[in-house]
C-alpha atoms as a PDB file:
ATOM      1  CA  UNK A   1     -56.842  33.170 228.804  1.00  0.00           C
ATOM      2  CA  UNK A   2     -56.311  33.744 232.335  1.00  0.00           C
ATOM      3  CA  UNK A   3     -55.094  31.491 235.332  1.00  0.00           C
ATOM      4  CA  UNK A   4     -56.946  32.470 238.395  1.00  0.00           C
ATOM      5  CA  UNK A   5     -56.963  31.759 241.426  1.00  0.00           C
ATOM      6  CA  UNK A   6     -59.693  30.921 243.827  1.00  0.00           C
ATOM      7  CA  UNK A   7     -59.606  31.915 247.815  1.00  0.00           C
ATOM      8  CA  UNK A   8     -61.575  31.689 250.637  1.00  0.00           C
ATOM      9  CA  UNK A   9     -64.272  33.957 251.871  1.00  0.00           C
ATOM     10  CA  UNK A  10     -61.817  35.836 253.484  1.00  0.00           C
ATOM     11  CA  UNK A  11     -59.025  35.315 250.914  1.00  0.00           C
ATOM     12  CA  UNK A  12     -56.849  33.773 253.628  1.00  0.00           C
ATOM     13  CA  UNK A  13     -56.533  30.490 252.400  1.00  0.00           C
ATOM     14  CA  UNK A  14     -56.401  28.992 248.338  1.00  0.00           C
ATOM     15  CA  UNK A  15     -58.810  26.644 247.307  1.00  0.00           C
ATOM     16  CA  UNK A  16     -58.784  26.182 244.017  1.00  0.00           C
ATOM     17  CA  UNK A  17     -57.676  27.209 240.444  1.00  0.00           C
ATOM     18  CA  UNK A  18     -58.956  27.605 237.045  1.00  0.00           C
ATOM     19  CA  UNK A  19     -59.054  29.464 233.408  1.00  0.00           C
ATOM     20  CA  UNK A  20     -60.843  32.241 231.890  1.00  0.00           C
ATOM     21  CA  UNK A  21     -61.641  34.367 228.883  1.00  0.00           C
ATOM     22  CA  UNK A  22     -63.305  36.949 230.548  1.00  0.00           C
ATOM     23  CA  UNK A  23     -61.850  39.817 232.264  1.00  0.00           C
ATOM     24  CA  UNK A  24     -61.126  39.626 235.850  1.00  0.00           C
ATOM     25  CA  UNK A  25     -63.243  42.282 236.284  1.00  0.00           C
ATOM     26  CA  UNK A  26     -66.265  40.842 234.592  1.00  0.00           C
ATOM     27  CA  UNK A  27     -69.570  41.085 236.145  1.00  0.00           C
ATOM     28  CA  UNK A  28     -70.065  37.245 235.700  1.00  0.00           C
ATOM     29  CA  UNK A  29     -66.412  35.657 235.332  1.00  0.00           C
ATOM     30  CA  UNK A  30     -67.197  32.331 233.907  1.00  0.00           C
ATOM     31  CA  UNK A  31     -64.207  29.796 234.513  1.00  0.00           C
ATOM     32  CA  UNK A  32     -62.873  26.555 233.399  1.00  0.00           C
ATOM     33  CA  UNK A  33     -60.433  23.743 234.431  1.00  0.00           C
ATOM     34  CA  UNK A  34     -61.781  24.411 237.909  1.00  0.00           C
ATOM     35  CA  UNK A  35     -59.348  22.183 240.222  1.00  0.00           C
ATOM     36  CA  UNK A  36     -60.691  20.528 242.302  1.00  0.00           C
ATOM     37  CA  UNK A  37     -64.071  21.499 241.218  1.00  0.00           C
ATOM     38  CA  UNK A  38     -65.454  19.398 244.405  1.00  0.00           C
ATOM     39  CA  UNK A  39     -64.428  22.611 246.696  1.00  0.00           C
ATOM     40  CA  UNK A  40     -66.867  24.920 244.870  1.00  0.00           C
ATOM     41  CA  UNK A  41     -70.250  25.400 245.634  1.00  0.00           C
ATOM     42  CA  UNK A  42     -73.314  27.662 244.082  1.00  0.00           C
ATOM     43  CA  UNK A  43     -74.484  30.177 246.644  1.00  0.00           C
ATOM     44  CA  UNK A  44     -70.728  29.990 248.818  1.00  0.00           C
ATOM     45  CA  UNK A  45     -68.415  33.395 248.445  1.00  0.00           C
ATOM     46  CA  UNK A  46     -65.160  33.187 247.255  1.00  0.00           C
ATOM     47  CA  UNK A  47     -62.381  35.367 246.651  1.00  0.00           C
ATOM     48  CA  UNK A  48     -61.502  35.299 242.782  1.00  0.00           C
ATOM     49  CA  UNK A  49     -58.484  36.706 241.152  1.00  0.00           C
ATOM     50  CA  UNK A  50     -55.261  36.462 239.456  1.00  0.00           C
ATOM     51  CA  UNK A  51     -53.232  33.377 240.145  1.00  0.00           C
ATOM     52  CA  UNK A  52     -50.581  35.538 241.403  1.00  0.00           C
ATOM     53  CA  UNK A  53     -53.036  36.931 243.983  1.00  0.00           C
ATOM     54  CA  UNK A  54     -53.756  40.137 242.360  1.00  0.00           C
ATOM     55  CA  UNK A  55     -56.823  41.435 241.707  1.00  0.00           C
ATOM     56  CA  UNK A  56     -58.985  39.598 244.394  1.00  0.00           C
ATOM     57  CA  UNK A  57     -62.822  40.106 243.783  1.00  0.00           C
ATOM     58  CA  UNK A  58     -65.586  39.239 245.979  1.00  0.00           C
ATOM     59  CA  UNK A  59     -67.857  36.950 244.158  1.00  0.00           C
ATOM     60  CA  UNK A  60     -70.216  34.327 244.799  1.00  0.00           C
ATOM     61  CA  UNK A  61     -70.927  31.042 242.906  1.00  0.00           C
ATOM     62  CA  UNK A  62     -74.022  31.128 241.207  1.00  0.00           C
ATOM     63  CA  UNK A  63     -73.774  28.080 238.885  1.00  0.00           C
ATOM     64  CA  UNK A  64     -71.249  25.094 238.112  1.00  0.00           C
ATOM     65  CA  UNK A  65     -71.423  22.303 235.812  1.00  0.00           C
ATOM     66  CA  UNK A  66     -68.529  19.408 236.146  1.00  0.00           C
ATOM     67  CA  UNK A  67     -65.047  21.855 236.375  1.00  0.00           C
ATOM     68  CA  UNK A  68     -67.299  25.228 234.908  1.00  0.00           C
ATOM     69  CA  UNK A  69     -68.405  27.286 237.000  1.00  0.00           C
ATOM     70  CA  UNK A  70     -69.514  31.253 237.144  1.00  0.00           C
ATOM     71  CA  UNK A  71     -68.502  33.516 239.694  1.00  0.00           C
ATOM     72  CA  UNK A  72     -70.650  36.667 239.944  1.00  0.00           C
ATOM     73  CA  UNK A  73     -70.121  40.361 241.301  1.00  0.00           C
END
């Protein structure tokens, strides 16, 4: 499982953090333990990545249920 960390359109600025099983690279990286889920919304872009800050993706929110959410390419 992988700790990720979530950053701003921009990637300037963390917002959040969370877990997954899928690759980083995944076409659809779906993630739990999103924290604090409240800062996540379907349809905003984010940068995703490695909580070390490797890795950052472009991806955009396209569904999220409680702290799940997806993040697609």
């Amino acid at each position: 499982m992988n700790d990720l960390l979530i950053k701003n359109e921009l990637g300037t600025s963390p917002i959040a953090t969370a877990r997954s099983n899928d690759p980083v690279g995944a076409h659809d990286l779906r993630v739990t333990n999103l924290d604090p889920a409240v800062r996540i919304a379907i349809g905003t872009e984010y940068m995703v990545g490695l909580d070390d800050g490797t890795n950052m993706i472009p991806r955009t929110c396209t569904a999220k249920a409680g702290t799940n959410a997806t993040f697609t390419r």
